[in-house]
N, C-alpha and C. Protein backbone atom coordinates (compact mmCIF):
# COMPACT_ATOMS: atom_id res chain seq x y z
N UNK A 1 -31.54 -34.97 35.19
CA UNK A 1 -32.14 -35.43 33.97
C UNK A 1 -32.17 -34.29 32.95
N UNK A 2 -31.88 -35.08 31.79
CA UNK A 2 -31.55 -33.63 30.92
C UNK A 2 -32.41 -33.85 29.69
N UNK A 3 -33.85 -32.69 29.26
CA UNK A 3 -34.24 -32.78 27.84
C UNK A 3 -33.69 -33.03 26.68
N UNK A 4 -34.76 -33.76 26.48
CA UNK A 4 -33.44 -34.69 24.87
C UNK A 4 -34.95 -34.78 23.79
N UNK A 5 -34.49 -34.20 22.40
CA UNK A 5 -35.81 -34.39 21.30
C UNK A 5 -35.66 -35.19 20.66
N UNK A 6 -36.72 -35.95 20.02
CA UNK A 6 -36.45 -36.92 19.30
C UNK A 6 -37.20 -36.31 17.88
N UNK A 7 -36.47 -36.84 17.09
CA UNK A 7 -37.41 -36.29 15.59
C UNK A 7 -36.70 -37.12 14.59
N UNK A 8 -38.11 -37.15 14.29
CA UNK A 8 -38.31 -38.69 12.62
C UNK A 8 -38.02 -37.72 11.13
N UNK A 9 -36.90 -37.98 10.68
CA UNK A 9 -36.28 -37.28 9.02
C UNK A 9 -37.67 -38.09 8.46
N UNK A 10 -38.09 -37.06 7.09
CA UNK A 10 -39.43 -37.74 6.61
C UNK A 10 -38.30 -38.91 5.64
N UNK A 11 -37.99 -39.57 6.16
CA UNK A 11 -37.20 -40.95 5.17
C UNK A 11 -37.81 -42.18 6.74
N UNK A 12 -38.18 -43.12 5.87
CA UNK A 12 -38.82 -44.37 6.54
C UNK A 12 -38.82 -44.81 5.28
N UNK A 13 -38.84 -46.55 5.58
CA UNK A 13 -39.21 -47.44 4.64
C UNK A 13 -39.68 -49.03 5.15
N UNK A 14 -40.46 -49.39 4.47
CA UNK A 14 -41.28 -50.67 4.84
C UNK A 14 -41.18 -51.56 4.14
N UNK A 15 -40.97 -52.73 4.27
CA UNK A 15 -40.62 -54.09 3.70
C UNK A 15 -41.16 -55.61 4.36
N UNK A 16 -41.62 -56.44 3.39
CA UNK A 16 -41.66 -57.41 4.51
C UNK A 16 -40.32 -58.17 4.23
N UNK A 17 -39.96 -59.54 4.96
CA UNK A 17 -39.02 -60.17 5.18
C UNK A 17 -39.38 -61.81 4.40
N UNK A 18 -38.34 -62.68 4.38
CA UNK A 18 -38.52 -64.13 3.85
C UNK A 18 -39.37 -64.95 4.75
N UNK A 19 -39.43 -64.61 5.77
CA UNK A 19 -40.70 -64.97 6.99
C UNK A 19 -41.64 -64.61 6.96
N UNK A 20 -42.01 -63.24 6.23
CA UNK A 20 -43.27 -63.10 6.34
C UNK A 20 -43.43 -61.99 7.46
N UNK A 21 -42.35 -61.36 7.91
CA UNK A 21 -42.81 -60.27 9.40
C UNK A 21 -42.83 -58.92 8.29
N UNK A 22 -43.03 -57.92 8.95
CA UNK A 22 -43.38 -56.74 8.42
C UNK A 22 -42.04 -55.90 9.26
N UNK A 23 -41.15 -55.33 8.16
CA UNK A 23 -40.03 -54.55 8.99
C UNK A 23 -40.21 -53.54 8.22
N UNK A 24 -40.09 -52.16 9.10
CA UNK A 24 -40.44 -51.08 9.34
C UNK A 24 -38.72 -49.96 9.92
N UNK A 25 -38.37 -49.23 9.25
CA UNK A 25 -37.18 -48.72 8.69
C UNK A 25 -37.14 -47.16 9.35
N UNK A 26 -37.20 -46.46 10.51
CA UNK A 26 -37.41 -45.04 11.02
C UNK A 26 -36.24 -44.50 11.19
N UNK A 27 -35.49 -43.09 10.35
CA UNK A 27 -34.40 -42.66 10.48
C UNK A 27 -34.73 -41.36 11.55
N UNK A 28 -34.14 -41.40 13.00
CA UNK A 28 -34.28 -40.46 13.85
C UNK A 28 -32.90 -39.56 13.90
N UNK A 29 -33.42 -38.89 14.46
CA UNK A 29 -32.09 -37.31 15.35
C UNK A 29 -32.77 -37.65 16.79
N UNK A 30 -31.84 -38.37 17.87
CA UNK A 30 -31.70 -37.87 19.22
C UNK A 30 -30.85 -37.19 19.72
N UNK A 31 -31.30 -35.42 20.35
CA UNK A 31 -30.36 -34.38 20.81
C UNK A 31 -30.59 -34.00 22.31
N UNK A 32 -29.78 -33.62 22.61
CA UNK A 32 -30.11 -32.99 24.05
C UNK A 32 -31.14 -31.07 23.13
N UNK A 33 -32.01 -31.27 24.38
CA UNK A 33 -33.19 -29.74 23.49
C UNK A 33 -32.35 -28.88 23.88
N UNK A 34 -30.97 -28.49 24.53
CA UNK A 34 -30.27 -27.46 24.49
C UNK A 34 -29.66 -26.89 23.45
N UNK A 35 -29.14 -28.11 23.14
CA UNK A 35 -28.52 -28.06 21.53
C UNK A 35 -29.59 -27.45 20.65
N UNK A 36 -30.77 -28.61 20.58
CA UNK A 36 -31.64 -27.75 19.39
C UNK A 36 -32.24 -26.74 19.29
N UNK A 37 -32.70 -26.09 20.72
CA UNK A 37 -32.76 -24.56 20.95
C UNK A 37 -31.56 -23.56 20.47
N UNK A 38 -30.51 -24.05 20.83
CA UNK A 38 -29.56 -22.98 19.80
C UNK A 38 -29.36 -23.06 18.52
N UNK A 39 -29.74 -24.14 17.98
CA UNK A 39 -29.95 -24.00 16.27
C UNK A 39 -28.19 -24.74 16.30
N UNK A 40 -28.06 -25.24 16.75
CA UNK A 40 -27.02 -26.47 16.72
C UNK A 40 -27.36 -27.71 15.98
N UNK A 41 -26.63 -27.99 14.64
CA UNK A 41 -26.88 -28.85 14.21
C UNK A 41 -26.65 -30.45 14.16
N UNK A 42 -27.09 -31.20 14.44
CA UNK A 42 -26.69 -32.49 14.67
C UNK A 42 -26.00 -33.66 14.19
N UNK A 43 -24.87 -33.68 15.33
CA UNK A 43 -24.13 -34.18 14.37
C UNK A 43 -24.03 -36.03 13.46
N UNK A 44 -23.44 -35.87 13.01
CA UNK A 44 -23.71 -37.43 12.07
C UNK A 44 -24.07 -38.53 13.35
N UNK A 45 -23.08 -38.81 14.19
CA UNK A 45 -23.65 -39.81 15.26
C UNK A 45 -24.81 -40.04 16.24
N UNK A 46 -25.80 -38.55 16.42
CA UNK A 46 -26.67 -38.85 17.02
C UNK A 46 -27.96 -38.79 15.80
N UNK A 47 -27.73 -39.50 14.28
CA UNK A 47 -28.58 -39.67 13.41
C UNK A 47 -28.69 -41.15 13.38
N UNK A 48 -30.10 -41.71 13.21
CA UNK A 48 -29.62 -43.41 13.54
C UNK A 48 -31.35 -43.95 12.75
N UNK A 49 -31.02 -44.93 12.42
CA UNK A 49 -31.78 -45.44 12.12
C UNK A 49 -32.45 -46.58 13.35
N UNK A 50 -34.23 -46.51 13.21
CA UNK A 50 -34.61 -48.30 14.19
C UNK A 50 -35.21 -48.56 13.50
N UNK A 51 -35.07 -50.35 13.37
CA UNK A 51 -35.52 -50.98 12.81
C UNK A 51 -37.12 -51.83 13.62
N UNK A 52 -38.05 -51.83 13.50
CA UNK A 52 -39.56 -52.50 13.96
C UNK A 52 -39.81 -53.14 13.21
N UNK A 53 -39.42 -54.41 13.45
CA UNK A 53 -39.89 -55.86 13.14
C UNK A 53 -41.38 -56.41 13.40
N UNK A 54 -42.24 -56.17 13.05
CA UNK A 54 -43.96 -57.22 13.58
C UNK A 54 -43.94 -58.12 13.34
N UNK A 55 -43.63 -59.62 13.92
CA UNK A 55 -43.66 -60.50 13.75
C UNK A 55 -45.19 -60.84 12.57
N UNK A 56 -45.03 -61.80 12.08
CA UNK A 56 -46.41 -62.34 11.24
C UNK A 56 -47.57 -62.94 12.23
N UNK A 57 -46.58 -63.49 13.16
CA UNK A 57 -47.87 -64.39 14.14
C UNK A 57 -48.37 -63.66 15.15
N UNK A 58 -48.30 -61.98 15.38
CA UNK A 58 -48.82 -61.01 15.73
C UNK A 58 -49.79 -60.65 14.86
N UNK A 59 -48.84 -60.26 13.79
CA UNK A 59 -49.93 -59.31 12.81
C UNK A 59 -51.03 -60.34 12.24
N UNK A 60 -51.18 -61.58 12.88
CA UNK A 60 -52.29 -62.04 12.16
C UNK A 60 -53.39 -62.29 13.58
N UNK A 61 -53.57 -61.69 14.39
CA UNK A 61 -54.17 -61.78 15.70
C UNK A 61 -54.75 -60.30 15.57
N UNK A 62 -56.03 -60.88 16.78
CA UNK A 62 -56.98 -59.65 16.88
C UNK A 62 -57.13 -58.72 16.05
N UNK A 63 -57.06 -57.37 16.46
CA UNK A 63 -57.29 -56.33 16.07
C UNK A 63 -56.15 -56.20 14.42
N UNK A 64 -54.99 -56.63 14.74
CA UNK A 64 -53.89 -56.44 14.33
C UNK A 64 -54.26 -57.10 12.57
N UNK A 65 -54.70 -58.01 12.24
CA UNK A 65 -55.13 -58.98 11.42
C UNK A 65 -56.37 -57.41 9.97
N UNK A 66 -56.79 -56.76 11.04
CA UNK A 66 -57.91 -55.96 10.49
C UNK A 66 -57.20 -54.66 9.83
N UNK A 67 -55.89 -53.98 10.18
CA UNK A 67 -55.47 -52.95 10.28
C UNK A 67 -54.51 -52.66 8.71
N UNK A 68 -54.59 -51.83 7.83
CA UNK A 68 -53.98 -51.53 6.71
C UNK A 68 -52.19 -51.50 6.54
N UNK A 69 -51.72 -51.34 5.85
CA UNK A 69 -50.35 -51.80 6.23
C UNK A 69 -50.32 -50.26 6.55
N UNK A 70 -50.50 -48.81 5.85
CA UNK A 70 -50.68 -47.94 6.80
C UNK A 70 -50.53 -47.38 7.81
N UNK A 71 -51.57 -48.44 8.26
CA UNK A 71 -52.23 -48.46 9.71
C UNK A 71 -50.85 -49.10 10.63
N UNK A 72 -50.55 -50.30 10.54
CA UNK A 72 -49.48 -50.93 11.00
C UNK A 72 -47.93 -50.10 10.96
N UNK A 73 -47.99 -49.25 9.91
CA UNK A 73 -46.94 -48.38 10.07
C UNK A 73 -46.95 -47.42 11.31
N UNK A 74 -47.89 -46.96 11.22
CA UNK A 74 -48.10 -46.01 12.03
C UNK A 74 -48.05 -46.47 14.22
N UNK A 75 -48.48 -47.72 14.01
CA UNK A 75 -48.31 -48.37 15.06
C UNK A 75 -47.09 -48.55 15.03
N UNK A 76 -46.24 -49.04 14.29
CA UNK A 76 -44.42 -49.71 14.38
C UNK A 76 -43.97 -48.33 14.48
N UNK A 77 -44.14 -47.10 14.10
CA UNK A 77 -43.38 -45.74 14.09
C UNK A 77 -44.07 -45.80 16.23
N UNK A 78 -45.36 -45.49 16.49
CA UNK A 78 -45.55 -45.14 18.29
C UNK A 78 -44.62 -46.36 18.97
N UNK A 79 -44.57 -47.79 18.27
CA UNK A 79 -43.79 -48.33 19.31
C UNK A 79 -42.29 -48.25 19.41
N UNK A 80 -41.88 -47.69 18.19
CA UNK A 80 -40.48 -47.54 18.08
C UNK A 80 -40.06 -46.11 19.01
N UNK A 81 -41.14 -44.82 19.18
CA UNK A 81 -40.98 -43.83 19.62
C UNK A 81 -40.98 -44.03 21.41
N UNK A 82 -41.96 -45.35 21.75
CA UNK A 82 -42.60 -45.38 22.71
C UNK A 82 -41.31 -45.83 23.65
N UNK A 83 -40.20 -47.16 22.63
CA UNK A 83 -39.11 -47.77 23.32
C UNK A 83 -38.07 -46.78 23.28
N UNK A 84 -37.65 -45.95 22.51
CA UNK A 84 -36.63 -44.75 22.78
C UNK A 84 -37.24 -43.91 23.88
N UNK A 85 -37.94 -43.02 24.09
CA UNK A 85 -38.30 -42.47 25.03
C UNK A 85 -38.44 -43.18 26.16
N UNK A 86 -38.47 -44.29 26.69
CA UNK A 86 -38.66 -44.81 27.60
C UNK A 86 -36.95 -45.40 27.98
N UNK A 87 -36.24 -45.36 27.44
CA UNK A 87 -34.91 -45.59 27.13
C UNK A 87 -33.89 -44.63 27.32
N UNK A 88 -34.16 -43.59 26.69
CA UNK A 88 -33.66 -41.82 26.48
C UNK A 88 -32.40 -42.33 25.79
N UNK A 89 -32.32 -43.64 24.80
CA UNK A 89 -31.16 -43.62 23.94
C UNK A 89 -31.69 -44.31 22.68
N UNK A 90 -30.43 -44.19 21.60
CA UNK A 90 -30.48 -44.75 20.46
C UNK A 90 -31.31 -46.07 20.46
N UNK A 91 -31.74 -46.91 19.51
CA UNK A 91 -32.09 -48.19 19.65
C UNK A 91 -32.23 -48.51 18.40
N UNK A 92 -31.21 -49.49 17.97
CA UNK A 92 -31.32 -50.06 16.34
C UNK A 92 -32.49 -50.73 15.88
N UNK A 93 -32.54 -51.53 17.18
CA UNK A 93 -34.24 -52.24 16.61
C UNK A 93 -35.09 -52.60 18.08
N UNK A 94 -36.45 -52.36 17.85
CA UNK A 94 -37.43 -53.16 18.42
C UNK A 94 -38.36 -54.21 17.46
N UNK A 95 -38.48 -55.27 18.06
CA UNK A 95 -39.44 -55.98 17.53
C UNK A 95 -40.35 -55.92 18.47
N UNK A 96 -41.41 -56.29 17.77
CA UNK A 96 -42.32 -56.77 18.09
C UNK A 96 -43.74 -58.27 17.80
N UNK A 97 -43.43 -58.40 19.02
CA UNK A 97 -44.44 -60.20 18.24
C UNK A 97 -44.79 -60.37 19.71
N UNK A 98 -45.71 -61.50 19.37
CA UNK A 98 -46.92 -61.87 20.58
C UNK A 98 -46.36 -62.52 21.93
N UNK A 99 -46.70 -62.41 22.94
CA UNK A 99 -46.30 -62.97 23.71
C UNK A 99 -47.47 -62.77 24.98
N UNK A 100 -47.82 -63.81 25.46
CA UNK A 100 -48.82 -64.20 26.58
C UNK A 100 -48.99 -62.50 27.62
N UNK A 101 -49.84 -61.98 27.84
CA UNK A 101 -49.98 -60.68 28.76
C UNK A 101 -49.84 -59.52 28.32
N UNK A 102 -48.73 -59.66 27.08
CA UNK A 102 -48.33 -58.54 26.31
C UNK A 102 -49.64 -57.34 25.79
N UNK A 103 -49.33 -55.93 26.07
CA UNK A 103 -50.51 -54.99 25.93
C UNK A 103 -50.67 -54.86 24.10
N UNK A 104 -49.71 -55.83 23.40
CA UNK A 104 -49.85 -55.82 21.82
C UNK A 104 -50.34 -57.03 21.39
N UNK A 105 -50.77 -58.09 22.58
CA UNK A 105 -51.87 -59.19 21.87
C UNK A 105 -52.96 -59.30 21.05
N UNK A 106 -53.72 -58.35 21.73
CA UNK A 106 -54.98 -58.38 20.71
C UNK A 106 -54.93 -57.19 19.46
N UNK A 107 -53.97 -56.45 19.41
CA UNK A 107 -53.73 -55.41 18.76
C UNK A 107 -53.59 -53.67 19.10
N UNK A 108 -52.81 -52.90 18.70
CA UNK A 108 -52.29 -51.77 18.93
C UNK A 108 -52.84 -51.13 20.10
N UNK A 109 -52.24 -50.47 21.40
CA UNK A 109 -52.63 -50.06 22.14
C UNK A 109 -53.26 -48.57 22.34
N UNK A 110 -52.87 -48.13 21.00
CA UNK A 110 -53.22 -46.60 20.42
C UNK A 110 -54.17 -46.63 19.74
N UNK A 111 -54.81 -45.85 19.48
CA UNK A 111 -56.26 -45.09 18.44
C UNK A 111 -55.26 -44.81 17.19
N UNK A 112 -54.88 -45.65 16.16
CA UNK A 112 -53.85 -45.31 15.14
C UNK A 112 -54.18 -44.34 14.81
N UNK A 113 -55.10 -43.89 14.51
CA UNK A 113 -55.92 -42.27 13.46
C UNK A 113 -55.49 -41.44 14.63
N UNK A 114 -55.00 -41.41 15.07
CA UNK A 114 -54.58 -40.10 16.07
C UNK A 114 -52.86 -40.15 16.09
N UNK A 115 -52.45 -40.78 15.89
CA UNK A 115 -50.69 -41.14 15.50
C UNK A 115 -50.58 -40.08 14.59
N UNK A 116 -49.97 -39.38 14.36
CA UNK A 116 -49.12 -38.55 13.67
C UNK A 116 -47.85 -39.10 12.98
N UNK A 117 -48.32 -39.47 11.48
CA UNK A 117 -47.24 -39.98 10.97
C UNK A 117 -47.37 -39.45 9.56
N UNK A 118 -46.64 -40.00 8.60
CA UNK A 118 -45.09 -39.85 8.42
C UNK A 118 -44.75 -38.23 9.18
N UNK A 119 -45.22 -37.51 9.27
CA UNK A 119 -45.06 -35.81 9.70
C UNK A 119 -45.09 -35.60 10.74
N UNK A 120 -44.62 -36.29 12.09
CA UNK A 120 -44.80 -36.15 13.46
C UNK A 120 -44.03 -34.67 13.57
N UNK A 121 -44.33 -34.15 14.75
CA UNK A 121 -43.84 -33.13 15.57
C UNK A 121 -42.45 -33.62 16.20
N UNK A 122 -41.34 -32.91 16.14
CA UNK A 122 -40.49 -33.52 17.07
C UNK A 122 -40.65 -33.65 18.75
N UNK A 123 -40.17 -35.45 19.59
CA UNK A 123 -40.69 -35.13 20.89
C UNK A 123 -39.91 -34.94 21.74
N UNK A 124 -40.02 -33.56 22.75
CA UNK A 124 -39.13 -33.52 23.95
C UNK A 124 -39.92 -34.26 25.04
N UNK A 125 -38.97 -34.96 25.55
CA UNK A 125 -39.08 -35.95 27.22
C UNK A 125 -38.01 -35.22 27.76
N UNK A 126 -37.91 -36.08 29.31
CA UNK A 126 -37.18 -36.08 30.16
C UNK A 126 -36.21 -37.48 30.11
N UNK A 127 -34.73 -37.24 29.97
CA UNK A 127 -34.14 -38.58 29.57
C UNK A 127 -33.81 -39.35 30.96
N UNK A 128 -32.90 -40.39 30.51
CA UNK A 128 -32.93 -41.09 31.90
C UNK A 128 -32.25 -40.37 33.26
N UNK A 129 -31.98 -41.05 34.28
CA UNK A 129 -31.47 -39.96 34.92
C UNK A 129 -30.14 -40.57 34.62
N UNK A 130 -29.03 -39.42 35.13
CA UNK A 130 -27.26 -39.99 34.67
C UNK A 130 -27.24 -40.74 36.14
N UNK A 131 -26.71 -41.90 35.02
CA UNK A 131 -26.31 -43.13 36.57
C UNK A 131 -24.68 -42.58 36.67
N UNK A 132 -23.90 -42.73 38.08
CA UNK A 132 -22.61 -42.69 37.61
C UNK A 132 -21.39 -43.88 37.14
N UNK A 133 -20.52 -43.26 36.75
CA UNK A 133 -19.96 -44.28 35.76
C UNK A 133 -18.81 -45.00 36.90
N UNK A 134 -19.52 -46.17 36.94
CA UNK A 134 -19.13 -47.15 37.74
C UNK A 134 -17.85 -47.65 37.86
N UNK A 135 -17.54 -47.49 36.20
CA UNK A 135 -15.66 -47.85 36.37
C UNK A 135 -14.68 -46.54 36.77
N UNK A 136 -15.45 -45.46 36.63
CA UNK A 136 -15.28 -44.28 37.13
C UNK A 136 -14.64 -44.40 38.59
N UNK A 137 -15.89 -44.63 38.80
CA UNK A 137 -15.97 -45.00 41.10
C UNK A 137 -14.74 -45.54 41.05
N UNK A 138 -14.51 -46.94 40.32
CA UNK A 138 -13.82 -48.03 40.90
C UNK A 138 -12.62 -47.62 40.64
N UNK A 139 -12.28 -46.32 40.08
CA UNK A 139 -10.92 -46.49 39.72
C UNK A 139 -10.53 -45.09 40.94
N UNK A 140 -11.74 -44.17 41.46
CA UNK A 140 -11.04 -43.74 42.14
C UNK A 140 -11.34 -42.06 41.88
N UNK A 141 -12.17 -42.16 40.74
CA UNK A 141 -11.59 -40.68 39.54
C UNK A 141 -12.80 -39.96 40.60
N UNK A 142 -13.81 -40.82 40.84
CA UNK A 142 -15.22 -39.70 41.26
C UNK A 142 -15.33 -39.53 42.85
């Protein structure tokens, strides 16, 4: 498993949609932290934008209903951070909207005032582990 940082360019943008959801616009850099320890700069392809969709028939439930658009930013930036890191890759979009059990029913699973936003810190994890490359095997090469 190999350290990989993630870090938010201060460019984001927020919009709602013809539905009525709230989409939420985060331009990241995912690097391996080797690279960014040497002052290696990154190149155009691991710059990417995700897109966080909140559905309306979320954001009008529980907690979620009470929260500033702000506030809701700052939640769509932890869940967008929360699904890359848990991923250890790019991801164009997460949405998010209600669904029965879901830990985003009644509203945000974070203390928003403690989110660090627009100005987060960049975050190092541990990425996934390397699976091997299966057409690899099959052909013989590994």
């Amino acid at each position: 498993m190999a350290k990989l940082v993630l870090e938010l360019h201060d460019w984001h943008r927020i919009k709602p949609d013809e539905g009525g959801d709230l989409i939420a616009e985060f331009l990241f850099t995912l690097v391996p932290a080797a690279e960014r320890e040497r002052g290696m700069k990154p190149s155009p392809s691991r710059v990417f934008w995700t897109r966080v969709r909140i559905s309306s028939d979320l954001a009008s439930r529980g907690r979620w209903s009470t929260l500033s658009r702000d506030e809701k930013t700052k939640a769509m930036y932890r869940f967008a951070v929360d699904r890359i890191t848990a991923t250890g890759r790019m991801l164009r979009e997460t949405p998010m909207f209600w669904r029965p059990g879901s830990p985003l029913t009644e509203g945000p699973p974070w203390d928003v005032s403690t989110i660090a936003f627009p100005k987060p810190r960049p975050i190092v994890f541990e990425g996934p582990a390397e699976e091997p490359d299966v057409a690899r095997k099959a052909a013989g090469l590994e």
